[in-house]
PDB file of N, CA and C in Angstrom:
ATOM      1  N   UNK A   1     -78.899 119.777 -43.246  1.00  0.00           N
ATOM      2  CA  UNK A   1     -77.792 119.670 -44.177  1.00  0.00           C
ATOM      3  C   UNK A   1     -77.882 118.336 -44.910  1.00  0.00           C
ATOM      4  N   UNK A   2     -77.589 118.304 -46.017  1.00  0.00           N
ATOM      5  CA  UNK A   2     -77.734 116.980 -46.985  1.00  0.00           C
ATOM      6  C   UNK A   2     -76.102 116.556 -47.119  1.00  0.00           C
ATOM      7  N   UNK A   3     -75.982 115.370 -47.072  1.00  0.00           N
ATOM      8  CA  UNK A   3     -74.509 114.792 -46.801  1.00  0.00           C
ATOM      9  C   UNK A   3     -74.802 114.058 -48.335  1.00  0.00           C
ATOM     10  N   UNK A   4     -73.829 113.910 -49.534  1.00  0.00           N
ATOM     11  CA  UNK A   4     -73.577 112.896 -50.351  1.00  0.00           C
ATOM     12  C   UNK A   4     -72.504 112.123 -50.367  1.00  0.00           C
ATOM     13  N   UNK A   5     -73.089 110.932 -50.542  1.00  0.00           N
ATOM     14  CA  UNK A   5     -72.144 109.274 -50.491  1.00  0.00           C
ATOM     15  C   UNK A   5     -70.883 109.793 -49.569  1.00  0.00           C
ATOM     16  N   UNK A   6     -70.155 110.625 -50.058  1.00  0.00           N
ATOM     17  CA  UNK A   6     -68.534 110.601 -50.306  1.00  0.00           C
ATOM     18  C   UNK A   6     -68.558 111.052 -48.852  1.00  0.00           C
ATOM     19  N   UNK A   7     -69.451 112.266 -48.513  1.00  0.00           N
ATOM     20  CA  UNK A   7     -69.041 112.991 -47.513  1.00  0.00           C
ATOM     21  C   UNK A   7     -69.415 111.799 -46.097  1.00  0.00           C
ATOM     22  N   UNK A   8     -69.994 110.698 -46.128  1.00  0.00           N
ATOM     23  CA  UNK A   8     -69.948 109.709 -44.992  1.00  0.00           C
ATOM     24  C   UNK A   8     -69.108 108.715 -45.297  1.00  0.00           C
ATOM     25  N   UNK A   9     -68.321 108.454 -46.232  1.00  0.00           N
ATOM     26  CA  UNK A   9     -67.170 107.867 -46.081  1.00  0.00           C
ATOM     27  C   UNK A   9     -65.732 109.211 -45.683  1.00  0.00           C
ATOM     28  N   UNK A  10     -66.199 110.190 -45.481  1.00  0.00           N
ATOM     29  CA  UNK A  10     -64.722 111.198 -45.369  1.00  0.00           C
ATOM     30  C   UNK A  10     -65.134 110.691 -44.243  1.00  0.00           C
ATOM     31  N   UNK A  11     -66.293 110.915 -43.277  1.00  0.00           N
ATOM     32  CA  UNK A  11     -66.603 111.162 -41.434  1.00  0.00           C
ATOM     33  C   UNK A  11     -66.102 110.143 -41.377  1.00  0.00           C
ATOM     34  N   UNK A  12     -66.555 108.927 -42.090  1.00  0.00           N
ATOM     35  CA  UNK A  12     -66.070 107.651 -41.368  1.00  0.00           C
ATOM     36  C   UNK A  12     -64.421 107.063 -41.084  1.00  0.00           C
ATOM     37  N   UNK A  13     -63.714 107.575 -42.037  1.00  0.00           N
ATOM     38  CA  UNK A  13     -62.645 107.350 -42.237  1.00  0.00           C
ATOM     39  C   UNK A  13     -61.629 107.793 -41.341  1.00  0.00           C
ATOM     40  N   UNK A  14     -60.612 106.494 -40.677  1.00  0.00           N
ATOM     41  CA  UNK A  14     -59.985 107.196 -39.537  1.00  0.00           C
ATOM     42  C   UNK A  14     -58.757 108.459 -40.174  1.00  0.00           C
ATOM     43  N   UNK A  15     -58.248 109.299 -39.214  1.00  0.00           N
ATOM     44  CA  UNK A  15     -57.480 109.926 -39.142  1.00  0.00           C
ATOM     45  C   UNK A  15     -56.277 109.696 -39.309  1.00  0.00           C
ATOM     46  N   UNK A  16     -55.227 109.782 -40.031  1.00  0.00           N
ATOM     47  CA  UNK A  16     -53.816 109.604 -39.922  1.00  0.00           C
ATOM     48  C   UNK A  16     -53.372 109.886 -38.617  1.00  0.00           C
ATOM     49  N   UNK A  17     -52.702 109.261 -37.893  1.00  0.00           N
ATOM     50  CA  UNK A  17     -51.984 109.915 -36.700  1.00  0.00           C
ATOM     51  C   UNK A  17     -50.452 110.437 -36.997  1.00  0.00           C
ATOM     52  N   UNK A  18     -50.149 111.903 -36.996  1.00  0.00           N
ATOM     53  CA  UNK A  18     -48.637 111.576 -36.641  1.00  0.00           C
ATOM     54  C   UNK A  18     -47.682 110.977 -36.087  1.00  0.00           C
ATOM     55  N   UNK A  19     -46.309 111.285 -36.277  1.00  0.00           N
ATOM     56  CA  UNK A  19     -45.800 110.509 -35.247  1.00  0.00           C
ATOM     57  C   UNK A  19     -45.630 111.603 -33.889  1.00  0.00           C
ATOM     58  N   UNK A  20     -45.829 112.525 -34.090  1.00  0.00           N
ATOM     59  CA  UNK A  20     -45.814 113.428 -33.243  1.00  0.00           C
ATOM     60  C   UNK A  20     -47.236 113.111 -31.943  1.00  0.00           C
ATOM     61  N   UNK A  21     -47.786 112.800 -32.777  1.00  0.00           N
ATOM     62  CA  UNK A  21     -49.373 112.637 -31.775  1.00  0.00           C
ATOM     63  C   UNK A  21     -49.108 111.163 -31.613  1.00  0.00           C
ATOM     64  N   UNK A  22     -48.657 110.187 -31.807  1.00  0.00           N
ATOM     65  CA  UNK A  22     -48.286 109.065 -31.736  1.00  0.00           C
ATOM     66  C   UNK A  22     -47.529 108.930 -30.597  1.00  0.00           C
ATOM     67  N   UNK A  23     -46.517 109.812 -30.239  1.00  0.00           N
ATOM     68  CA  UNK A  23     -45.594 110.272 -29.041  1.00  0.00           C
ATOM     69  C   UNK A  23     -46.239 110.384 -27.631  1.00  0.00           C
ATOM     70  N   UNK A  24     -47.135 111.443 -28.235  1.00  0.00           N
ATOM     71  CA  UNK A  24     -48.049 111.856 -27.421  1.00  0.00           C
ATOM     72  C   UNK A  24     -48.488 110.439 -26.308  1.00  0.00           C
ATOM     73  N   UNK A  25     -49.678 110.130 -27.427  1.00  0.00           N
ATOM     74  CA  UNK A  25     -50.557 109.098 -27.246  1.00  0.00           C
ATOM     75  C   UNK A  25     -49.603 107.754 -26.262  1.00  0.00           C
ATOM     76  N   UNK A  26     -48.404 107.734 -26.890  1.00  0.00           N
ATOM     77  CA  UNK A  26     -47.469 106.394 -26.463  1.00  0.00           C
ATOM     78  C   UNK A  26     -47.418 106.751 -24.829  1.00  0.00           C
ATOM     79  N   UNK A  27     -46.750 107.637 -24.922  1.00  0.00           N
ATOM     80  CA  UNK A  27     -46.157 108.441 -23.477  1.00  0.00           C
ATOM     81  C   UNK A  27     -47.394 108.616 -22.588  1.00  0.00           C
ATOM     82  N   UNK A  28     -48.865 109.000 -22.730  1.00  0.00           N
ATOM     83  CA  UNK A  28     -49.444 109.359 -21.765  1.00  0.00           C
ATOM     84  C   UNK A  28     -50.079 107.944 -21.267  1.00  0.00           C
ATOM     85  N   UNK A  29     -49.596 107.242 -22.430  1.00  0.00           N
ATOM     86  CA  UNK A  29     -50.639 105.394 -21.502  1.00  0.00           C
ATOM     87  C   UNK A  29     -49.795 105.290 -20.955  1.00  0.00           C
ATOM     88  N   UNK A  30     -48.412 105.366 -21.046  1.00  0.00           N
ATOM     89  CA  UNK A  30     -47.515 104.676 -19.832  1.00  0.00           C
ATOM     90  C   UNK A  30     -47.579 105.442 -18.813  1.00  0.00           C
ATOM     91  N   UNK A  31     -48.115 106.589 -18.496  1.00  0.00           N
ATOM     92  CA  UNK A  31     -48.110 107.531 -17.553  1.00  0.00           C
ATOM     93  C   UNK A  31     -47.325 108.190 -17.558  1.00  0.00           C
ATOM     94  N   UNK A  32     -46.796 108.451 -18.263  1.00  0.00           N
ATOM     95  CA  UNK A  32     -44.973 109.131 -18.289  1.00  0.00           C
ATOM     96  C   UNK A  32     -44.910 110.711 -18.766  1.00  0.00           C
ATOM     97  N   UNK A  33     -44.543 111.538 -17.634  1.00  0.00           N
ATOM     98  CA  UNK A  33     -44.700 112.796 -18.316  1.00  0.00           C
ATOM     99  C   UNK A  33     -43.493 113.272 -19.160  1.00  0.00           C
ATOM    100  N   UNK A  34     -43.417 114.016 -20.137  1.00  0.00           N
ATOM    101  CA  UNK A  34     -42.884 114.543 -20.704  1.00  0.00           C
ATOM    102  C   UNK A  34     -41.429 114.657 -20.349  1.00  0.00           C
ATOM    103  N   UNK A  35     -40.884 115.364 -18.877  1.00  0.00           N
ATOM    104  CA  UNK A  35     -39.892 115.043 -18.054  1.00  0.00           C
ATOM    105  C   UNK A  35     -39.625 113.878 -17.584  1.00  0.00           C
ATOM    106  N   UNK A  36     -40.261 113.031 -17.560  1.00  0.00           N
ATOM    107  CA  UNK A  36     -39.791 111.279 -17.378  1.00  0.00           C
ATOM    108  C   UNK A  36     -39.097 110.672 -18.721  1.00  0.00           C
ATOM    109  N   UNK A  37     -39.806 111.154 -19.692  1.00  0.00           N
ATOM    110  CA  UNK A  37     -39.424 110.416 -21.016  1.00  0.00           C
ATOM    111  C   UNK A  37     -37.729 111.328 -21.408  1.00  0.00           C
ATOM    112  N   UNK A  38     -38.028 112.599 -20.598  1.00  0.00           N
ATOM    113  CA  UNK A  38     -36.719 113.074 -21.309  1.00  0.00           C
ATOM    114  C   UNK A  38     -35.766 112.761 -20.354  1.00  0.00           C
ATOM    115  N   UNK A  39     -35.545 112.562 -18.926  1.00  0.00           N
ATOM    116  CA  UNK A  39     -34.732 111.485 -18.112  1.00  0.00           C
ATOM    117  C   UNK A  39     -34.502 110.419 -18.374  1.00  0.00           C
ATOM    118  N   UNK A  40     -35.172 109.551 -19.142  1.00  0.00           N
ATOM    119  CA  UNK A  40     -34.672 108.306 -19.030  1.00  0.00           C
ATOM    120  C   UNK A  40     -33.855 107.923 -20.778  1.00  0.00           C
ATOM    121  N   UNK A  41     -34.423 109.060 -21.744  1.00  0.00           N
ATOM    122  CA  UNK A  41     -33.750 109.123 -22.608  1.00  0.00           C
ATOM    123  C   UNK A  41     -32.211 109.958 -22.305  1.00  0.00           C
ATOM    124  N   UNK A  42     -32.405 110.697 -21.386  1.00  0.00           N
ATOM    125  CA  UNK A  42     -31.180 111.991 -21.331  1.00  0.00           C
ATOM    126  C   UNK A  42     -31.075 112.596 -22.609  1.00  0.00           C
ATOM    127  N   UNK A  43     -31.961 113.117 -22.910  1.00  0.00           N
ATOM    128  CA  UNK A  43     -32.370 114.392 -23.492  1.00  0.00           C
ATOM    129  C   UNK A  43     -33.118 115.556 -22.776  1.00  0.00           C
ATOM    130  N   UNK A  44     -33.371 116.336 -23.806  1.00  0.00           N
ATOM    131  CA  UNK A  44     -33.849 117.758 -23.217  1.00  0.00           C
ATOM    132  C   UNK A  44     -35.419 117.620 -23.577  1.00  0.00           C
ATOM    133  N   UNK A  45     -36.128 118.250 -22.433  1.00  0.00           N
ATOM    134  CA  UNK A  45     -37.575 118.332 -22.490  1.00  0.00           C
ATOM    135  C   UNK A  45     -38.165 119.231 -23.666  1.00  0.00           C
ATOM    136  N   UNK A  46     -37.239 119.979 -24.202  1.00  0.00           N
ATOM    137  CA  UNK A  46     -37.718 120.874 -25.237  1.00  0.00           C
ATOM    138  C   UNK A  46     -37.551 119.592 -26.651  1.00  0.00           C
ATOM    139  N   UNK A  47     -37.118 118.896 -26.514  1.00  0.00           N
ATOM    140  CA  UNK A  47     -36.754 117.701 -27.514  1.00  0.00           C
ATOM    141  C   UNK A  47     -38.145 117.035 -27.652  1.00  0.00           C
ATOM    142  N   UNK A  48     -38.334 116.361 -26.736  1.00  0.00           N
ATOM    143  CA  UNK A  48     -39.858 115.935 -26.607  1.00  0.00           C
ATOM    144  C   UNK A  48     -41.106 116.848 -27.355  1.00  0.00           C
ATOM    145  N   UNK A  49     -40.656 118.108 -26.685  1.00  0.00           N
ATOM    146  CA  UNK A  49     -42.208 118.780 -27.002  1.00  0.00           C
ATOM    147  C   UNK A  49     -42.422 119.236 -28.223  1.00  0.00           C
ATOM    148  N   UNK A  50     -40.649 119.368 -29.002  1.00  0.00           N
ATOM    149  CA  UNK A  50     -40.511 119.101 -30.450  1.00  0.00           C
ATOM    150  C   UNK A  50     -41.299 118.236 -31.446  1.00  0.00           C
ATOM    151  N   UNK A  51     -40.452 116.647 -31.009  1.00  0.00           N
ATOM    152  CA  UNK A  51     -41.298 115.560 -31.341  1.00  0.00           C
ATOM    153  C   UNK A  51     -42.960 116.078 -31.075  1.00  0.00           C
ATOM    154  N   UNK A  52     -43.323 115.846 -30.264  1.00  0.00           N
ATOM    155  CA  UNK A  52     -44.782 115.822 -30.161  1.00  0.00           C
ATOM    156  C   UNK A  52     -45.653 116.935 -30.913  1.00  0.00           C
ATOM    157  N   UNK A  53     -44.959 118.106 -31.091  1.00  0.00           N
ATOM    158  CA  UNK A  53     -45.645 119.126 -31.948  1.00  0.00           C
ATOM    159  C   UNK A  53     -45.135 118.789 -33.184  1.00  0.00           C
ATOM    160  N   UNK A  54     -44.423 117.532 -33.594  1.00  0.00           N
ATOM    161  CA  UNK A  54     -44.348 117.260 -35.316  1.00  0.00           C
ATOM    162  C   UNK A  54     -43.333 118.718 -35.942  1.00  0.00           C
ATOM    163  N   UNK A  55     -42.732 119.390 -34.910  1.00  0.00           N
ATOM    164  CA  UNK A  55     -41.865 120.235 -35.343  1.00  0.00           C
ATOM    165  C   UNK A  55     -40.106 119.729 -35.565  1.00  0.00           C
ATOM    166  N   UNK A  56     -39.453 118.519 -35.138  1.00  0.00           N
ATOM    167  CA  UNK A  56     -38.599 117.621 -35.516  1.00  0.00           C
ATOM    168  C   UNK A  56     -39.144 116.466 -35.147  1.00  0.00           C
ATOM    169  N   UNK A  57     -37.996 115.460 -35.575  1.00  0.00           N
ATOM    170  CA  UNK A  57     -38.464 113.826 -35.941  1.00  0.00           C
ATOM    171  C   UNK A  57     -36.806 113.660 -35.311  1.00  0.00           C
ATOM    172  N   UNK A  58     -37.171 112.658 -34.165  1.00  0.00           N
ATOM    173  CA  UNK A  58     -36.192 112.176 -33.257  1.00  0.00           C
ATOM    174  C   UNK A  58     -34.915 111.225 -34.208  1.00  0.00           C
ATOM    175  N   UNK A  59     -34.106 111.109 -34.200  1.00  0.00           N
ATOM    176  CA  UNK A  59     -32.899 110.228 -34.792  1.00  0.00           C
ATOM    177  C   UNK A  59     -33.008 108.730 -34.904  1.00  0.00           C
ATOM    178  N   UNK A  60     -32.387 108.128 -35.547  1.00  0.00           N
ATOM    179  CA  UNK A  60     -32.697 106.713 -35.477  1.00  0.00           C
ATOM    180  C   UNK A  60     -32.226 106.228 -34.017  1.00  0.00           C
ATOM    181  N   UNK A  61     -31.229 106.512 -33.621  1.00  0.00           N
ATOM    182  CA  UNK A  61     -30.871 105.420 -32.427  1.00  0.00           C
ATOM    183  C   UNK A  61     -32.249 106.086 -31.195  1.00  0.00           C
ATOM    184  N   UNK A  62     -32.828 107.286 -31.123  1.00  0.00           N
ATOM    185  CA  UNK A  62     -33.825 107.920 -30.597  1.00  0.00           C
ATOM    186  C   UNK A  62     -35.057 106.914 -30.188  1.00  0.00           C
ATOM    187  N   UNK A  63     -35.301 106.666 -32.013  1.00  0.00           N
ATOM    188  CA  UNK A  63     -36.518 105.876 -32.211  1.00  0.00           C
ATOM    189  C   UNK A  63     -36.358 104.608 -31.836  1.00  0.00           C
ATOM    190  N   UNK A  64     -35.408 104.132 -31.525  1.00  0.00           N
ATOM    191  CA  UNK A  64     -34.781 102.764 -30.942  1.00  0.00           C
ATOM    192  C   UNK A  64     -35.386 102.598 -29.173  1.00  0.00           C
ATOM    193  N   UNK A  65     -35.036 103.845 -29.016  1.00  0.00           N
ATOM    194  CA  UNK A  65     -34.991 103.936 -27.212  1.00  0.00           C
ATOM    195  C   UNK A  65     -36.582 104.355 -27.001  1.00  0.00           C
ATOM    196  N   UNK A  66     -37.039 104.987 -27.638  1.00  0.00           N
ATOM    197  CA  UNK A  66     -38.642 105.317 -27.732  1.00  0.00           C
ATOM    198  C   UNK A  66     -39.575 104.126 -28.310  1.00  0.00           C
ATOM    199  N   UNK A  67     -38.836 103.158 -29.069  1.00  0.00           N
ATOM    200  CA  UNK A  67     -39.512 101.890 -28.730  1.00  0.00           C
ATOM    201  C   UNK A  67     -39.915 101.156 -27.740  1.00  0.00           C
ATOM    202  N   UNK A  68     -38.244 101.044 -27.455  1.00  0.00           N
ATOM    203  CA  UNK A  68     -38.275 100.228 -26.204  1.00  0.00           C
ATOM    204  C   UNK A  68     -39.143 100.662 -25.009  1.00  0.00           C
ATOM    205  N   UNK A  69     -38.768 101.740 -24.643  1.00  0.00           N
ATOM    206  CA  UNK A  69     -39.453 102.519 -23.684  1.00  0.00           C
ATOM    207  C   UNK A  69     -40.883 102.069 -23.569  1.00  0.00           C
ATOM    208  N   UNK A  70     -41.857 102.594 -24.534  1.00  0.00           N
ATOM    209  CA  UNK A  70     -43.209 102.686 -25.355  1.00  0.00           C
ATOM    210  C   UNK A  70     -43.512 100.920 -24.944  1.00  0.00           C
ATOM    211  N   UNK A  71     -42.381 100.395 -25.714  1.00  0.00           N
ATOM    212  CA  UNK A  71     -43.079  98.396 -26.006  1.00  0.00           C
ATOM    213  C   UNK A  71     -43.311  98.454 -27.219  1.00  0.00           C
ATOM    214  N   UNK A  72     -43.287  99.207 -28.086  1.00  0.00           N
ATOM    215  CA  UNK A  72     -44.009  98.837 -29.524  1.00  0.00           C
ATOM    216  C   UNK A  72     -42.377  98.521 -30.531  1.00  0.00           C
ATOM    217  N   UNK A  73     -42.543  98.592 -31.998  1.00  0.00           N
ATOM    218  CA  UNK A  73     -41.900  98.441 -32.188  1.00  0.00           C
ATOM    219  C   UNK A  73     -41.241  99.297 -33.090  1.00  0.00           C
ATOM    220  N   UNK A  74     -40.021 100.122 -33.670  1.00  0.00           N
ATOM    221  CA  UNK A  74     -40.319 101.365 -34.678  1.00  0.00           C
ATOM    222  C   UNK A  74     -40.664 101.321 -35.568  1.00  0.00           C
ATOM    223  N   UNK A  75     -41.332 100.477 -36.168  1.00  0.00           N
ATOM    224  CA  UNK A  75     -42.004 100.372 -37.601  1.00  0.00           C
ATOM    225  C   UNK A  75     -43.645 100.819 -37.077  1.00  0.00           C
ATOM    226  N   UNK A  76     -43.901 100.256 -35.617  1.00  0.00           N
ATOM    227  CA  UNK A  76     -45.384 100.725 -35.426  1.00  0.00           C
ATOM    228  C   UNK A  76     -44.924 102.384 -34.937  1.00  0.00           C
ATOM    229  N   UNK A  77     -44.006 102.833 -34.826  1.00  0.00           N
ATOM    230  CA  UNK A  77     -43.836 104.037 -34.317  1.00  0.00           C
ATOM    231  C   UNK A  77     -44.300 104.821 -35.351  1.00  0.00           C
ATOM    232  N   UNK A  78     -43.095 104.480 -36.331  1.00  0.00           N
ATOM    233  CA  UNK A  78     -43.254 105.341 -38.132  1.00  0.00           C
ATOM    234  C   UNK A  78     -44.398 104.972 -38.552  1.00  0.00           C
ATOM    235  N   UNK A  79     -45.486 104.222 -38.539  1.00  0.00           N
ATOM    236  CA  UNK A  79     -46.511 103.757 -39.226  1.00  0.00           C
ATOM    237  C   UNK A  79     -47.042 104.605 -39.331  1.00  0.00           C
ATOM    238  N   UNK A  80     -47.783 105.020 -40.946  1.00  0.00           N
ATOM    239  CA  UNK A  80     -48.982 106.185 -41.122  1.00  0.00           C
ATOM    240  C   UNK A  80     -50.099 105.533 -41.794  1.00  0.00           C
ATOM    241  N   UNK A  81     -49.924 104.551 -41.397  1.00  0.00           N
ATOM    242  CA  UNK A  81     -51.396 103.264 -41.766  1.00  0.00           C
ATOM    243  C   UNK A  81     -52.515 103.893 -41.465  1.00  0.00           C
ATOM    244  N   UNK A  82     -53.013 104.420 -40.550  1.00  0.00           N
ATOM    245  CA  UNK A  82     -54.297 105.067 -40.100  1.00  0.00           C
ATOM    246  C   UNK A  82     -55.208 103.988 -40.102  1.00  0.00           C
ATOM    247  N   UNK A  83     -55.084 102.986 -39.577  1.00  0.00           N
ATOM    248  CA  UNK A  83     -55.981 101.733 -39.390  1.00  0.00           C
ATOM    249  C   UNK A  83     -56.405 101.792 -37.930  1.00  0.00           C
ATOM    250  N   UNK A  84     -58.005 101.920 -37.916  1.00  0.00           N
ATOM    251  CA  UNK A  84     -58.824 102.200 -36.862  1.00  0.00           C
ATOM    252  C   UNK A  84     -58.117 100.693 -35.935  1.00  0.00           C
ATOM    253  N   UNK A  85     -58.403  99.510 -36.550  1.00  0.00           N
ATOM    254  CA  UNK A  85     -58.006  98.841 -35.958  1.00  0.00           C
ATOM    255  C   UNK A  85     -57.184  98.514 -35.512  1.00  0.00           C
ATOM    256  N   UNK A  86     -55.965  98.874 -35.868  1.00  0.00           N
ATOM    257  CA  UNK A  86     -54.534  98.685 -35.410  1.00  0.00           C
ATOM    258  C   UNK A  86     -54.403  99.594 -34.157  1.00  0.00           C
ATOM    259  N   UNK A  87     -55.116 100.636 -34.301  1.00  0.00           N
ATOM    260  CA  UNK A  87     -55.172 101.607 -33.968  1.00  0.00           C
ATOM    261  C   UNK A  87     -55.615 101.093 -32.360  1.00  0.00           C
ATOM    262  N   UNK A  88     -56.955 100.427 -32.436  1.00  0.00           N
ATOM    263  CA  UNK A  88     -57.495  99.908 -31.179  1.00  0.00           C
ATOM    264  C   UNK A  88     -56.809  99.025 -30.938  1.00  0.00           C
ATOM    265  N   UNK A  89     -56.175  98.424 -31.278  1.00  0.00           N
ATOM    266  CA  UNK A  89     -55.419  97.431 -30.985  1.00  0.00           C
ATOM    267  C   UNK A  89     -54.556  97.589 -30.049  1.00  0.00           C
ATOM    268  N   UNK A  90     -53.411  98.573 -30.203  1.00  0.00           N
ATOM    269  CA  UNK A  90     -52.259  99.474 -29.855  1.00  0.00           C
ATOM    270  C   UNK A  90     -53.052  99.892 -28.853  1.00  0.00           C
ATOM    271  N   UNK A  91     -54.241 100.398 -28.447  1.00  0.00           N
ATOM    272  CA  UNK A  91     -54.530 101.231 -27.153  1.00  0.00           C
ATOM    273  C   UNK A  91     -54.682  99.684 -26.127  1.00  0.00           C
ATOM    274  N   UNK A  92     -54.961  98.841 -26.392  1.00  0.00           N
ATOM    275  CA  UNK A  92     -55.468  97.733 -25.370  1.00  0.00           C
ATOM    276  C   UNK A  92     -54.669  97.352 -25.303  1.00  0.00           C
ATOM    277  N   UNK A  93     -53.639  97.240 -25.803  1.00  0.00           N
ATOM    278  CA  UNK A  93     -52.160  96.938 -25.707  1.00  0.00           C
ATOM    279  C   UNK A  93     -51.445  97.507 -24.686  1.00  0.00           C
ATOM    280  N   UNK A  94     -51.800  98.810 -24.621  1.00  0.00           N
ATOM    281  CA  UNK A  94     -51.064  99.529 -24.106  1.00  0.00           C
ATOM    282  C   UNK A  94     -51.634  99.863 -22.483  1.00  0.00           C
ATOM    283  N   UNK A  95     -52.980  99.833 -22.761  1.00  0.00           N
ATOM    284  CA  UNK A  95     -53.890  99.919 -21.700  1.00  0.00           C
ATOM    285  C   UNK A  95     -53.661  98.473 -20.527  1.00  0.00           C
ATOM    286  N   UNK A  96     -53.724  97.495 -21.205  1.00  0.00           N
ATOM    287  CA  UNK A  96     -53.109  95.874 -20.260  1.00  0.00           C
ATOM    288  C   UNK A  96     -51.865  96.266 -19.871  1.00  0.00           C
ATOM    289  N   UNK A  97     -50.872  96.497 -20.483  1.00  0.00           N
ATOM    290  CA  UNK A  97     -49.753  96.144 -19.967  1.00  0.00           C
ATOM    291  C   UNK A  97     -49.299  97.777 -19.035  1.00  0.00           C
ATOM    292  N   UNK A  98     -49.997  98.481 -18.726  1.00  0.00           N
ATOM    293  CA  UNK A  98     -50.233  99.723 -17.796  1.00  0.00           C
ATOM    294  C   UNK A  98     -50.712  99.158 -16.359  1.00  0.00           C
ATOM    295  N   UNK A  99     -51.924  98.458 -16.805  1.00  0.00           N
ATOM    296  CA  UNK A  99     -52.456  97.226 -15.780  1.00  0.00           C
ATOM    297  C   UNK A  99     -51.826  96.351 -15.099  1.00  0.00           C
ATOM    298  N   UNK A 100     -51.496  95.319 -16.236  1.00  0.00           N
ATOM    299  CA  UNK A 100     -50.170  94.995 -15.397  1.00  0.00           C
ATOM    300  C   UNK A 100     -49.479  95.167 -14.525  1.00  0.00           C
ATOM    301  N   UNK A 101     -48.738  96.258 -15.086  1.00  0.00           N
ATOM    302  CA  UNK A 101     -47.826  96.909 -14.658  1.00  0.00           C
ATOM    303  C   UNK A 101     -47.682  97.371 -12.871  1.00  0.00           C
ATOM    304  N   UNK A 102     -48.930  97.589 -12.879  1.00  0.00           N
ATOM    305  CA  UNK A 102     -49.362  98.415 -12.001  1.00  0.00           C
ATOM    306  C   UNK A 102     -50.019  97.035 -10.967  1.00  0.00           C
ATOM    307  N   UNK A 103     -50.286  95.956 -10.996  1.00  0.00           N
ATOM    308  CA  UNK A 103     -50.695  95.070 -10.465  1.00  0.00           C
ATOM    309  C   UNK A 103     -49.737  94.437  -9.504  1.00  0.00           C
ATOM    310  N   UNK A 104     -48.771  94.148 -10.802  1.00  0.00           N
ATOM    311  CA  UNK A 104     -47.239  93.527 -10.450  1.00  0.00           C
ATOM    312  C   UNK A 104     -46.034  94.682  -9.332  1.00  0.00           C
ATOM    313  N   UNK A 105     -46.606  95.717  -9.601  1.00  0.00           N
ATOM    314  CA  UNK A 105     -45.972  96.962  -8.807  1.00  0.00           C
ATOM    315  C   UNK A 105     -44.562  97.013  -9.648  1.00  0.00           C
ATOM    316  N   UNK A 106     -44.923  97.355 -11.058  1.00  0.00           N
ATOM    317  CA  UNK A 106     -43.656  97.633 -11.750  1.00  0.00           C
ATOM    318  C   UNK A 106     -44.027  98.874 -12.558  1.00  0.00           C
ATOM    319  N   UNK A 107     -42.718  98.657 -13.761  1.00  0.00           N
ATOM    320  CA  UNK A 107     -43.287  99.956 -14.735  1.00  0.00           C
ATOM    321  C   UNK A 107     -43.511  99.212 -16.287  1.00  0.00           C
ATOM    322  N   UNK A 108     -44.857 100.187 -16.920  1.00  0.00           N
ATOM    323  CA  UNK A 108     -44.919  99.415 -17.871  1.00  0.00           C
ATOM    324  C   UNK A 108     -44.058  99.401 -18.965  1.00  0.00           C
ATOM    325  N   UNK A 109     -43.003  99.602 -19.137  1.00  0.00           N
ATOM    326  CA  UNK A 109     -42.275  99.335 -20.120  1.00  0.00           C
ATOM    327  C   UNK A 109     -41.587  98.031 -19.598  1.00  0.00           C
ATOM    328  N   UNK A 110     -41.691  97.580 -18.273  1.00  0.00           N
ATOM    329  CA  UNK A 110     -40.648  96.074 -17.827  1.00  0.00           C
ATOM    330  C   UNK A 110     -41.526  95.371 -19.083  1.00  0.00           C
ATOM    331  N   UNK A 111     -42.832  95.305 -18.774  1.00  0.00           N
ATOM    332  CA  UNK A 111     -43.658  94.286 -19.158  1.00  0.00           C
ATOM    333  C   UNK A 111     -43.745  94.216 -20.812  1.00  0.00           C
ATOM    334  N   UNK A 112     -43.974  92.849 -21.414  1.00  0.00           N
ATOM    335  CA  UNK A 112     -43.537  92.583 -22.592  1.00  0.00           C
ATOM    336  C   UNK A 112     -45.013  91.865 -23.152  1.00  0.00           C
ATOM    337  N   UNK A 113     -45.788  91.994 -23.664  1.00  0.00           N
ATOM    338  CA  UNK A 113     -46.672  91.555 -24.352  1.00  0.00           C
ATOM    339  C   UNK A 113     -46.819  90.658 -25.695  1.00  0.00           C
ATOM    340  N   UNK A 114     -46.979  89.634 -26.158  1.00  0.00           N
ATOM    341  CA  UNK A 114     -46.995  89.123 -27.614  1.00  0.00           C
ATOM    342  C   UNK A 114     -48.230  88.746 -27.787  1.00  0.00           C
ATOM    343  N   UNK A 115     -48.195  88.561 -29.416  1.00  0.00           N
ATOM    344  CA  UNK A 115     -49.379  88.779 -29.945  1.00  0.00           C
ATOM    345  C   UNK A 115     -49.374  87.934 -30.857  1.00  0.00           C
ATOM    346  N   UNK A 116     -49.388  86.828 -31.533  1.00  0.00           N
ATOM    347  CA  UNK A 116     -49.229  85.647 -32.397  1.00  0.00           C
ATOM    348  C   UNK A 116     -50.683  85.806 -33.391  1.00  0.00           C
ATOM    349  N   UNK A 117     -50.234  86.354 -34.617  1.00  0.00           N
ATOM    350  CA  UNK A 117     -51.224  86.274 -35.572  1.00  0.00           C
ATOM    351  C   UNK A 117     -51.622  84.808 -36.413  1.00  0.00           C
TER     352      UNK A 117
END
């Protein structure tokens, strides 16, 4: 198969993430299943699996508590930047303070991370 210019900048180019797959992604580094996230929000598990299939978009005070929860912040929640790097960024982020977490014998949302650009 013959690839031109364009078509190795499409491969290369990261993916948009939803926020739905964003959910996803947040929730399974903390280890948190689906029924954890909807206990500690007190919501319904069908709410979650909403969010995550990008079939509704959680409320503002929602996205507040799914910050916190997560550690990030809701602007990185809503973000549709699709920046590989931010992107890796956010996983080692998330991946340490799991570590942590787990070192200290806590949960990772206690733990608070900064990042000084």
């Amino acid at each position: 198969m013959i690839h031109s210019p364009i078509d190795s900048l499409i491969e290369g180019a990261p993916a948009i993430e939803t926020l739905g797959a964003r959910l996803a992604r947040l929730r399974r580094m903390q280890g948190l299943s689906k029924t954890d996230v909807a206990d500690r929000l007190g919501i319904s598990i069908t709410a979650i699996c909403h969010w995550e299939q990008d079939r509704s978009r959680p409320k503002a005070v929602r996205l507040r508590s799914l910050s916190q929860l997560f550690g990030v912040s809701t602007a990185d929640l809503l973000s549709d930047d699709g920046v590989a790097g931010r992107q890796n960024l956010a996983d080692l982020v998330a991946r340490t303070r799991a570590e942590i977490a787990r070192v200290a014998g806590t949960n990772p949302s206690k733990v608070r991370i900064v990042i000084e650009m």
